[in-house]
Protein backbone atom coordinates (compact mmCIF):
# COMPACT_ATOMS: atom_id res chain seq x y z
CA UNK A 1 67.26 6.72 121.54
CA UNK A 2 63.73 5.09 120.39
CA UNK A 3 64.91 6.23 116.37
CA UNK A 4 68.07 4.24 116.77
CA UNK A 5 67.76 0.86 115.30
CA UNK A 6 71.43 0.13 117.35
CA UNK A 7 69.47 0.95 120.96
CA UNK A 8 65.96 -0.07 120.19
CA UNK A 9 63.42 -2.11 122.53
CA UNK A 10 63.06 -3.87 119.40
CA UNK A 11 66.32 -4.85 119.34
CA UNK A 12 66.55 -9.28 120.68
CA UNK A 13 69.88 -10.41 121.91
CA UNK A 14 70.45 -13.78 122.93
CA UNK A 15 72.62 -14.97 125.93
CA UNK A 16 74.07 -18.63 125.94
CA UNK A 17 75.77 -19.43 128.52
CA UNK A 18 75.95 -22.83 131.07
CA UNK A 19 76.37 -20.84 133.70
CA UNK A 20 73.26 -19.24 135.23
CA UNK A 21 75.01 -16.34 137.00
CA UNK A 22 76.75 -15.33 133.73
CA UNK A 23 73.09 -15.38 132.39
CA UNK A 24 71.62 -13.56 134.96
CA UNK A 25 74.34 -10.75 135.04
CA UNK A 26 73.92 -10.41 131.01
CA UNK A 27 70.39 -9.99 131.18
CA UNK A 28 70.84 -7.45 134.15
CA UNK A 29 73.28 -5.02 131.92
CA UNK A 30 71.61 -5.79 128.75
CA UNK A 31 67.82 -5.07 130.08
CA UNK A 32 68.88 -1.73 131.65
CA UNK A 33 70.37 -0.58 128.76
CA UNK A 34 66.80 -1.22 126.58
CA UNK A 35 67.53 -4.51 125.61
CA UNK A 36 65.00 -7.59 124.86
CA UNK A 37 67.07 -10.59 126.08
CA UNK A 38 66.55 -14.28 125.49
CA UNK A 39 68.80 -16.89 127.41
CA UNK A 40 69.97 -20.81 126.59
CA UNK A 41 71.76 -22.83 129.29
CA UNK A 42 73.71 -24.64 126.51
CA UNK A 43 74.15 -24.66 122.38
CA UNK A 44 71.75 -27.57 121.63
CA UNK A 45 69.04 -24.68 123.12
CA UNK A 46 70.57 -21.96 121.81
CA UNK A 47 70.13 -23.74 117.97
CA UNK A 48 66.47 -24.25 118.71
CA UNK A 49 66.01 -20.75 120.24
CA UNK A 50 67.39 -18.96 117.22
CA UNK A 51 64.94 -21.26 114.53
CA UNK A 52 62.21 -20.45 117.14
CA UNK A 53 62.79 -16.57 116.42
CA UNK A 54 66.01 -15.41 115.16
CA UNK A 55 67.52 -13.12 117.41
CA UNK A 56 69.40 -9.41 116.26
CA UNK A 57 72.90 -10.26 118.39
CA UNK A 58 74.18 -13.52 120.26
CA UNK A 59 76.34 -13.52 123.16
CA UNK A 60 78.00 -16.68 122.84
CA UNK A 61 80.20 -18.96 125.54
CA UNK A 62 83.11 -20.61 124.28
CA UNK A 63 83.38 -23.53 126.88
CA UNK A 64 79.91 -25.15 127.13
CA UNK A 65 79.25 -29.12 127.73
CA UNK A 66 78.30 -31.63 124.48
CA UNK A 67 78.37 -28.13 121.78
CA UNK A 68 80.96 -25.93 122.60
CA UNK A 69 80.54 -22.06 121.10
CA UNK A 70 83.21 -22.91 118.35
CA UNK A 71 80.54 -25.52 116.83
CA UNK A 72 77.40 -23.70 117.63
CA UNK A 73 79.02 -20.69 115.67
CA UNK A 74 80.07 -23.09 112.96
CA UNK A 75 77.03 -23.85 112.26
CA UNK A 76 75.09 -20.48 112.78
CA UNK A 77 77.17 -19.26 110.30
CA UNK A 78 76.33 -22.11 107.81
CA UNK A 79 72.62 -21.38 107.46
CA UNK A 80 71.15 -19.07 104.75
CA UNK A 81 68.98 -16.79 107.17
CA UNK A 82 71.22 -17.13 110.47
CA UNK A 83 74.64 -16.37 109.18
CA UNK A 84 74.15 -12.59 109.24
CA UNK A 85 73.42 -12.98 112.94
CA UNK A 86 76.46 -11.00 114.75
CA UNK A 87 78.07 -13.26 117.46
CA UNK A 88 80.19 -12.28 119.78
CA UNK A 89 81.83 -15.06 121.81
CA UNK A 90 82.54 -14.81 125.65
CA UNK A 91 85.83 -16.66 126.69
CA UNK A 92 88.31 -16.46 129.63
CA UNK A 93 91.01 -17.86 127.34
CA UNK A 94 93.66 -15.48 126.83
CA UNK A 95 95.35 -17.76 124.16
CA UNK A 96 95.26 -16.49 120.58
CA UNK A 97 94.97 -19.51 118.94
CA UNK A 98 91.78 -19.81 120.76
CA UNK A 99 90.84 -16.28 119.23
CA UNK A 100 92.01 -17.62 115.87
CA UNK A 101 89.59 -20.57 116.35
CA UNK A 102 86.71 -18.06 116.96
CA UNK A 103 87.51 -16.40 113.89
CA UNK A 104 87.49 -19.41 111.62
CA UNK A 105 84.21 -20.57 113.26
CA UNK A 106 82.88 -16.98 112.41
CA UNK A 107 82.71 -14.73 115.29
CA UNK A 108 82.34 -11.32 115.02
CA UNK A 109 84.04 -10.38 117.80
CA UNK A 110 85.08 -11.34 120.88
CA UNK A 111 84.58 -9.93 124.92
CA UNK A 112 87.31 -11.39 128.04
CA UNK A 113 85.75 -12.81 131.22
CA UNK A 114 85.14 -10.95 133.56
CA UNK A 115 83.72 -8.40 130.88
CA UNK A 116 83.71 -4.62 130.96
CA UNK A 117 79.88 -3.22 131.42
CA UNK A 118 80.91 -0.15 129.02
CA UNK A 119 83.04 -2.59 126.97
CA UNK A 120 80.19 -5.00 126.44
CA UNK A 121 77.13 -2.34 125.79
CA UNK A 122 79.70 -0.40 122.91
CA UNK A 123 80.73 -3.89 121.52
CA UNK A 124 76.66 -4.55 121.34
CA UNK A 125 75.85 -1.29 120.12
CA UNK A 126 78.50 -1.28 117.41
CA UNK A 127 77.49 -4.85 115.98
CA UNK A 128 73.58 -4.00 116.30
CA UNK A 129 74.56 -1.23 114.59
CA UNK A 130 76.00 -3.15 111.56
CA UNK A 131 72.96 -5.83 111.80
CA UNK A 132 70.50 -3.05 111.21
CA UNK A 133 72.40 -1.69 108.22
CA UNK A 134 72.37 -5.30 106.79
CA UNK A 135 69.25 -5.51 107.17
CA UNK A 136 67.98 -2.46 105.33
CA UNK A 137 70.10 -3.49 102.68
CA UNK A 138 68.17 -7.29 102.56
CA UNK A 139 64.76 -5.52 102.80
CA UNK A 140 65.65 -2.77 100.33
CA UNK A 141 67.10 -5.69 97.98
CA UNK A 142 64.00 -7.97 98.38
CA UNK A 143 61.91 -4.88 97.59
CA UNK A 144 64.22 -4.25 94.51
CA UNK A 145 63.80 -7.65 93.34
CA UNK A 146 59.52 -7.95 94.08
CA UNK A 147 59.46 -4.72 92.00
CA UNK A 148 61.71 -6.03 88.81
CA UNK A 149 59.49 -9.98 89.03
CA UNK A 150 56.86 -7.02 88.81
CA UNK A 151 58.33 -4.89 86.13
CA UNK A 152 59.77 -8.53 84.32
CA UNK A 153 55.22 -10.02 84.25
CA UNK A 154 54.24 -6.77 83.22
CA UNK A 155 57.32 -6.47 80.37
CA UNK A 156 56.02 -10.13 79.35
CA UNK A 157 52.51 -9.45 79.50
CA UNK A 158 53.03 -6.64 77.21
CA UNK A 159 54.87 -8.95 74.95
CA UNK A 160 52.65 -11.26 74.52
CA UNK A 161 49.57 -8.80 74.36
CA UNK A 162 51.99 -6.61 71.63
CA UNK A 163 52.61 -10.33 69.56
CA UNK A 164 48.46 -11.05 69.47
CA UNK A 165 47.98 -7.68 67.85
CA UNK A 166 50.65 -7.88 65.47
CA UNK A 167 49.04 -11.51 64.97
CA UNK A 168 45.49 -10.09 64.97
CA UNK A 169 46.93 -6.45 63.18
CA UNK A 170 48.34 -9.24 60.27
CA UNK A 171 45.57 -11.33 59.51
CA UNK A 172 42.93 -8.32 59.82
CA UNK A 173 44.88 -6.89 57.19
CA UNK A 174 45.67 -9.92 54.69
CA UNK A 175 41.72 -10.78 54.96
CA UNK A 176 41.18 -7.04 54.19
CA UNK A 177 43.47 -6.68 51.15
CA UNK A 178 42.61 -10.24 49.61
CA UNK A 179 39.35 -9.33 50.52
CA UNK A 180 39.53 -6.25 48.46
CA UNK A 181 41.65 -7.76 45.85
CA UNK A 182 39.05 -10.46 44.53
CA UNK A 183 36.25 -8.10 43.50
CA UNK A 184 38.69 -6.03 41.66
CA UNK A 185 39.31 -8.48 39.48
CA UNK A 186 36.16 -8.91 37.59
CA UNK A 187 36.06 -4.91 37.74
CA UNK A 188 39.59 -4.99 36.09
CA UNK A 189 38.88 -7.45 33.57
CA UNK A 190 35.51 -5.70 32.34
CA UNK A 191 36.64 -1.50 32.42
CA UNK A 192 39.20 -2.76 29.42
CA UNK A 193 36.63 -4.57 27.45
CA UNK A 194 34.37 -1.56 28.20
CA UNK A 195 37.20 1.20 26.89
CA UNK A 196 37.15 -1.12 23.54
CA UNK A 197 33.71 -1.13 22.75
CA UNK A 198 33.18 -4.54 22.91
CA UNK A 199 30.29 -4.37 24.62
CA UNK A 200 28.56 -1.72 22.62
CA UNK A 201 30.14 2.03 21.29
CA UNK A 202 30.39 4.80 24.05
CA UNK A 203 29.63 8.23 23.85
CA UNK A 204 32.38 10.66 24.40
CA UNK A 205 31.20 11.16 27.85
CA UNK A 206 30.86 7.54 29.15
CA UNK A 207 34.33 6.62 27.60
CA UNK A 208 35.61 10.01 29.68
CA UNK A 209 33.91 8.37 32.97
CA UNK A 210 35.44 5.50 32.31
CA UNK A 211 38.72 6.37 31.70
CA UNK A 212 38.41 7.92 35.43
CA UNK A 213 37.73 4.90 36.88
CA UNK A 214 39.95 3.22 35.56
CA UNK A 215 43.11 5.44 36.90
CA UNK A 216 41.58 5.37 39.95
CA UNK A 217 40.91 1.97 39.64
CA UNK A 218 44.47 1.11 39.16
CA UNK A 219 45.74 3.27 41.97
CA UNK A 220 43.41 1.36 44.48
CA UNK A 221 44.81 -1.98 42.93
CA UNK A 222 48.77 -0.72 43.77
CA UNK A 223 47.75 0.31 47.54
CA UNK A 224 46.47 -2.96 47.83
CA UNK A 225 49.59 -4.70 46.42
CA UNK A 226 51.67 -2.23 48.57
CA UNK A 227 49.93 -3.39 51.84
CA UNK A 228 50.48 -6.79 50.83
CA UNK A 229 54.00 -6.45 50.38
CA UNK A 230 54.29 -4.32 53.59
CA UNK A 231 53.15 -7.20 54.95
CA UNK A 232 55.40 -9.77 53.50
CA UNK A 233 58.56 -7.83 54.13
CA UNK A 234 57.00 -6.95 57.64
CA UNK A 235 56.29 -10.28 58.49
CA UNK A 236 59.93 -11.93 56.63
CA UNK A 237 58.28 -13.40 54.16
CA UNK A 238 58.30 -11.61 51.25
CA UNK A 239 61.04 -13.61 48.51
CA UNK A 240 64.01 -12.45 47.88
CA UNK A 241 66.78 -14.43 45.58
CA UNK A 242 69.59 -12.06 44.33
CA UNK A 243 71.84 -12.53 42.02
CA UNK A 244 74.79 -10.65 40.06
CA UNK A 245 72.95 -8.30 37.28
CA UNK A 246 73.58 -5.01 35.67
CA UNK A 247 71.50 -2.60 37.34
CA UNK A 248 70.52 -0.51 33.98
CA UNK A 249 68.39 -4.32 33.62
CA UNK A 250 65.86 -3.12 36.42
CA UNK A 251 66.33 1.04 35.70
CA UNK A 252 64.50 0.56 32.46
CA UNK A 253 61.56 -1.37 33.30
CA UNK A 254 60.76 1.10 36.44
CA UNK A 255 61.30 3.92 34.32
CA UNK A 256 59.01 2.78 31.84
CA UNK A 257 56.33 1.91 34.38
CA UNK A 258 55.98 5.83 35.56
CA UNK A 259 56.03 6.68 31.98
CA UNK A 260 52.68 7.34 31.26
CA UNK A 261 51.83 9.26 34.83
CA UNK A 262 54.70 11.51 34.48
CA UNK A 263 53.88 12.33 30.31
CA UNK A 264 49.77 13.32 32.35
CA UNK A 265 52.00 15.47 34.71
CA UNK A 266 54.30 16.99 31.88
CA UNK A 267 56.93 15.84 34.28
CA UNK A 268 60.15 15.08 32.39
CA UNK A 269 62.05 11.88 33.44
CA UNK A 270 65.58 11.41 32.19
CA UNK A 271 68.16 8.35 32.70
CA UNK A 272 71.52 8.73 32.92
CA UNK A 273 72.93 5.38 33.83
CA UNK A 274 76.24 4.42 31.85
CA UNK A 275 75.79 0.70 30.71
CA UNK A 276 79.32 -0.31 31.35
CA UNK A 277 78.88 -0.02 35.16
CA UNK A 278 79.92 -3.08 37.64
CA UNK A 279 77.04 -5.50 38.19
CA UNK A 280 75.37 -5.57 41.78
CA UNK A 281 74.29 -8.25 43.73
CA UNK A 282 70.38 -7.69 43.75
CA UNK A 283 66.95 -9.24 43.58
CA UNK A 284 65.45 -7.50 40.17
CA UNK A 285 61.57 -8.00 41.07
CA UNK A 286 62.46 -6.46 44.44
CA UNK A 287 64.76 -3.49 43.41
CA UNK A 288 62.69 -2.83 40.45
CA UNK A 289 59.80 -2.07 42.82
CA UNK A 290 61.91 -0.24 45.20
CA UNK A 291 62.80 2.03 42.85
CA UNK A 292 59.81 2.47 41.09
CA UNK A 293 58.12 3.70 44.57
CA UNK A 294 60.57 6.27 44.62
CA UNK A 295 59.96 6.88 41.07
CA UNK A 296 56.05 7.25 41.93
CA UNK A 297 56.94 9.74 44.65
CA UNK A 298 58.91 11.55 42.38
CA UNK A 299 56.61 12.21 39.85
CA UNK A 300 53.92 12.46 42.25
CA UNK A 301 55.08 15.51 44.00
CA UNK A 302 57.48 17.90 41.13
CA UNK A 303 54.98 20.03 39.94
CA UNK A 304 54.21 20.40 36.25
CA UNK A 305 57.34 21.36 33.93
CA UNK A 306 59.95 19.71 36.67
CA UNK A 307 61.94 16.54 35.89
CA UNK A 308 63.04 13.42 37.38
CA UNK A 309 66.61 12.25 36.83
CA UNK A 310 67.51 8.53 37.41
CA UNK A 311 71.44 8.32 37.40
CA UNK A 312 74.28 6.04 38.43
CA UNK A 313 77.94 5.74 39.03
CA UNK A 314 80.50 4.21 40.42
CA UNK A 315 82.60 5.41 43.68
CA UNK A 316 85.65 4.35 45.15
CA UNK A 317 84.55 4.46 48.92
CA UNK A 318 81.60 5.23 51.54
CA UNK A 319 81.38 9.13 52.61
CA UNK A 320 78.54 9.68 54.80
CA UNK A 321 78.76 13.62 53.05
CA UNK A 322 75.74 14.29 55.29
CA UNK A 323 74.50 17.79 55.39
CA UNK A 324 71.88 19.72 57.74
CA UNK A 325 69.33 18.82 55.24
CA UNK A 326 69.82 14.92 54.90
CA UNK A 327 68.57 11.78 56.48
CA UNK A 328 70.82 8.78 56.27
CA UNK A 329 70.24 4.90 57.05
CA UNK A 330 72.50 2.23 56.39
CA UNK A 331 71.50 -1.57 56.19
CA UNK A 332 70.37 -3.68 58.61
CA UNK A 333 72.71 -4.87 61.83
CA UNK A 334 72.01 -8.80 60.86
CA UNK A 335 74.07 -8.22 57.46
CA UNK A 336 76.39 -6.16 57.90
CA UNK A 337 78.87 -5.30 54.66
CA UNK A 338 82.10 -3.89 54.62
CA UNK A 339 81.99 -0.79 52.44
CA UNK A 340 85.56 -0.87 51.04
CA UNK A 341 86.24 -0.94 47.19
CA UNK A 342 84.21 -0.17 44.44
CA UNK A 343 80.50 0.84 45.11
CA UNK A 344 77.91 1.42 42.59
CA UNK A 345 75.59 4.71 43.53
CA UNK A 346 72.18 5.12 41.76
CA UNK A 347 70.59 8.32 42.41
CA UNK A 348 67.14 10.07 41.87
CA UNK A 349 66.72 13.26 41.83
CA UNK A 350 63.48 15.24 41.13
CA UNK A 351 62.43 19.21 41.42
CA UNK A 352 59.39 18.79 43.43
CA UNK A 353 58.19 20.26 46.40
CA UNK A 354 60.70 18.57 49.15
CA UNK A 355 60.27 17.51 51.98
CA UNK A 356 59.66 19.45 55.51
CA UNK A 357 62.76 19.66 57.81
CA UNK A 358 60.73 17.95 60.66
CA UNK A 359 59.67 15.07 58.81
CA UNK A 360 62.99 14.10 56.95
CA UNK A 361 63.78 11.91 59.49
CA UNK A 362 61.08 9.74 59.65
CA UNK A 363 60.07 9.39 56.23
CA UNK A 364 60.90 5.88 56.02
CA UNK A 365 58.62 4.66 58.76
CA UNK A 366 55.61 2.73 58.28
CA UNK A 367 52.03 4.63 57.70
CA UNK A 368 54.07 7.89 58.25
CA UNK A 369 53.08 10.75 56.53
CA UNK A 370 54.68 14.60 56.52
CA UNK A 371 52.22 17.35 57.03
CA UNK A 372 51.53 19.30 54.27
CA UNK A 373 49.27 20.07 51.29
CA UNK A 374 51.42 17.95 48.94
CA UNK A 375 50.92 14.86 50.85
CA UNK A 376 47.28 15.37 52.01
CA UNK A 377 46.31 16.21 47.69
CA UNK A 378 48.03 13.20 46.45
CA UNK A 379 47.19 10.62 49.74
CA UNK A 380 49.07 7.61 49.74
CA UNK A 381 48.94 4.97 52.79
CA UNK A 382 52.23 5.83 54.08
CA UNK A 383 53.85 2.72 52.83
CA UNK A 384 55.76 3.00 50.32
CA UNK A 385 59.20 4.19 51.85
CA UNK A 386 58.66 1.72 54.51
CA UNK A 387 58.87 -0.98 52.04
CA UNK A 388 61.43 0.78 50.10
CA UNK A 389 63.35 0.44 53.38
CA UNK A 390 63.04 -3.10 53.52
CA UNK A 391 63.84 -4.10 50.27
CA UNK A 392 67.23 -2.05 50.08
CA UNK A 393 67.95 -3.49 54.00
CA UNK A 394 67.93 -6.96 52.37
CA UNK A 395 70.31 -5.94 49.53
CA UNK A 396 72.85 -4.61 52.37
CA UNK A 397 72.23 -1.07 50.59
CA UNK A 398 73.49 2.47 52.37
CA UNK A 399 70.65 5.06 51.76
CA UNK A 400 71.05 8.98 51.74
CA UNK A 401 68.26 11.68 51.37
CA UNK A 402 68.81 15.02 51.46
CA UNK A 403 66.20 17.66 50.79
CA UNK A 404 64.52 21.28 51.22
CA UNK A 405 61.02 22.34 51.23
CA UNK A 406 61.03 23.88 47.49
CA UNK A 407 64.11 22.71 46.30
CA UNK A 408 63.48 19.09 45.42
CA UNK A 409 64.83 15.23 47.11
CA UNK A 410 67.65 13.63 46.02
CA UNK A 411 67.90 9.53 47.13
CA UNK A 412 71.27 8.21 47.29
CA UNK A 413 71.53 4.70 47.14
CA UNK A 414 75.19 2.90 47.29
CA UNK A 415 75.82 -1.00 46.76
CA UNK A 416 78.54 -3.34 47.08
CA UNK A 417 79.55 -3.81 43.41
CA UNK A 418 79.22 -7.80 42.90
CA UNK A 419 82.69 -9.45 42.84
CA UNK A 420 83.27 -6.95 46.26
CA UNK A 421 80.29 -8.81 48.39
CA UNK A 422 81.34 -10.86 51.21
């Protein structure tokens, strides 16, 4: 029986009783059965015996002199650490309402005088039993708890050690692009003057040299501009006022902007945006460089004799009209819009290369990048959709993409028309 927690050595029971042949006969059954047994003449001694070392059972008198069982029960069960104790009072009253006073006190259970030998070792086993199941349960809880505070510092740590690098990962990166922005604009301000002769006439070559640097020149400038604004948007800074306007006010502009890179590429772009359409609730500066990042991408990866088609409409109602080939994000959960009435959809389309299956879904996170030799021969920081993302989160905007590898992207983007937002 040593693997039975019920009928271990281990296993402390405490017999309080005034009278010493009561006590003696206890400890008699009690040792022989395996038993460690304490004894107290009286319940002022039995209190200071169980704060001396908590016993695993007590065998309790009823009728004692100055702290009879009922009280020394009472207040066993009161404590914290002792009221899990099991306590079986001894009584020769066969009255129930003493019984009933036993249970209010709260006994566990209760053994006659003159007790049963078998009666008293099952009643012991039973309760021991019960006290050893309890206590598992406390240790395995404690353990629980130790191992969450554990889990709970480590979760914090992390935190904080996760907040000092986006700290340190923020300022590294605004010293780096203002850094980066101040000598360009000297270099800027010069390559013009340079291109115009003002500084003496060029040979055919030189002015060819030049004219490299200065796309490449330019390009550097807009990654630097779209890490700060990664930044800003990252960081909840970045401004953003809306206000009612037609949205054929920032298509324009952003078309215009791409012109020139897409007449190098012999890429055509076309518009197709009625002018009659509702006005939308929108932040121009911000849209307009929304879309023309997905404008750039456009251009940058149709090939040659492809086009680029800006579009818009109206529609009566969200359909999510997802297909195995989409992606589709919708705004953030801190704004949420009610998509009922009229929306206004614009749409670009291009005839470019597409994107990979495996990468659809993740285009719009930050420093992301697909695998292929589209991406890797026209570079890019990975930034661009991730700020697109931002800026049509903070117009409430519902975002499709579908596309194949080969058959060109199309980028759905619905708003609220303005008299419809809440």
């Amino acid at each position: 029986m040593a693997g039975n927690p019920s009928a271990s050595p281990q296993a402390v029971i405490l017999v309080v009783d005034d009278m010493p042949e009561n006590r003696e006969l206890l400890e008699a059954h009690l040792g022989a059965a395996g038993y460690r047994v304490q004894a107290a003449e009286n319940g002022r001694a039995a209190l200071d015996a169980v704060a001396a070392e908590p016993p695993d059972l007590i065998l309790l008198d009823v009728l004692m002199p100055e702290m009879d069982g009922y009280e020394v029960c009472r207040r066993l069960k009161a404590g914290g650490e002792t009221a899990f104790i099991p306590v079986v009072m001894l009584t020769a009253l066969q009255d129930f309402s003493h019984r009933l006073q036993g249970i209010e006190a709260g006994a566990d259970d209760f053994l006659t005088k003159p007790f049963n030998q078998l009666e008293l070792l099952t009643r012991v086993r039973s309760l021991l039993r019960v006290k050893a199941l309890h206590d598992e349960v406390v240790a395995t809880n404690r353990l629980l708890e130790e191992r969450v505070a554990q889990r709970t510092a480590a979760l914090e740590r992390a935190l904080l050690d996760l907040r000092q690098m986006d700290r340190v990962k923020s300022e590294m990166l605004a010293n780096i692009s203002h850094e980066l922005l101040t000598p360009l604009t000297p270099i800027k301000g010069y390559l013009p003057a340079l291109l115009q002769h003002m500084f003496g006439v060029l040979t055919s070559e030189q002015r060819r040299i030049l004219e490299i640097i200065a796309r490449n020149l330019d390009r550097l400038h807009g990654l630097i501009l779209d890490l700060l604004a990664f930044m800003q948007w990252e960081s909840g800074q970045a401004k953003f006022h809306p206000k009612p306007l037609p949205l054929l006010s920032v298509v324009l502009p952003s078309v215009e902007s791409t012109a020139v890179v897409a007449q190098e590429k012999s890429v055509a772009v076309n518009v197709e945006v009625p002018p009659d359409l509702p006005p939308i609730l929108a932040d121009a500066p911000a849209l307009g460089h929304a879309l023309r990042l997905l404008l750039d991408n456009a251009v940058k990866f149709t090939p040659g004799g492809g086009q680029v088609t800006v579009s818009a409409r109206t529609v009566d109602q969200w359909k999510s009209e997802l297909v195995d080939s989409s992606v589709l994000f919708h705004q953030s959960t801190d704004s949420p819009i009610h998509l009922q009435g009229k929306l206004v959809e614009l749409c670009v389309r291009d005839t470019g290369v597409g994107i990979p299956a495996h990468a659809l879904p993740r285009i719009f996170e930050q420093f992301y990048q697909a695998d292929g030799s589209a991406t890797r021969q026209h570079g890019g920081t990975g930034l661009g959709l991730a700020i697109v993302r931002h800026i049509l989160n903070a117009h409430r905007a519902v975002v499709l993409v579908e596309s194949r590898e080969g058959h060109g992207t199309t980028v759905r983007i619905r708003f609220p028309a303005a008299p419809f937002i809440t």
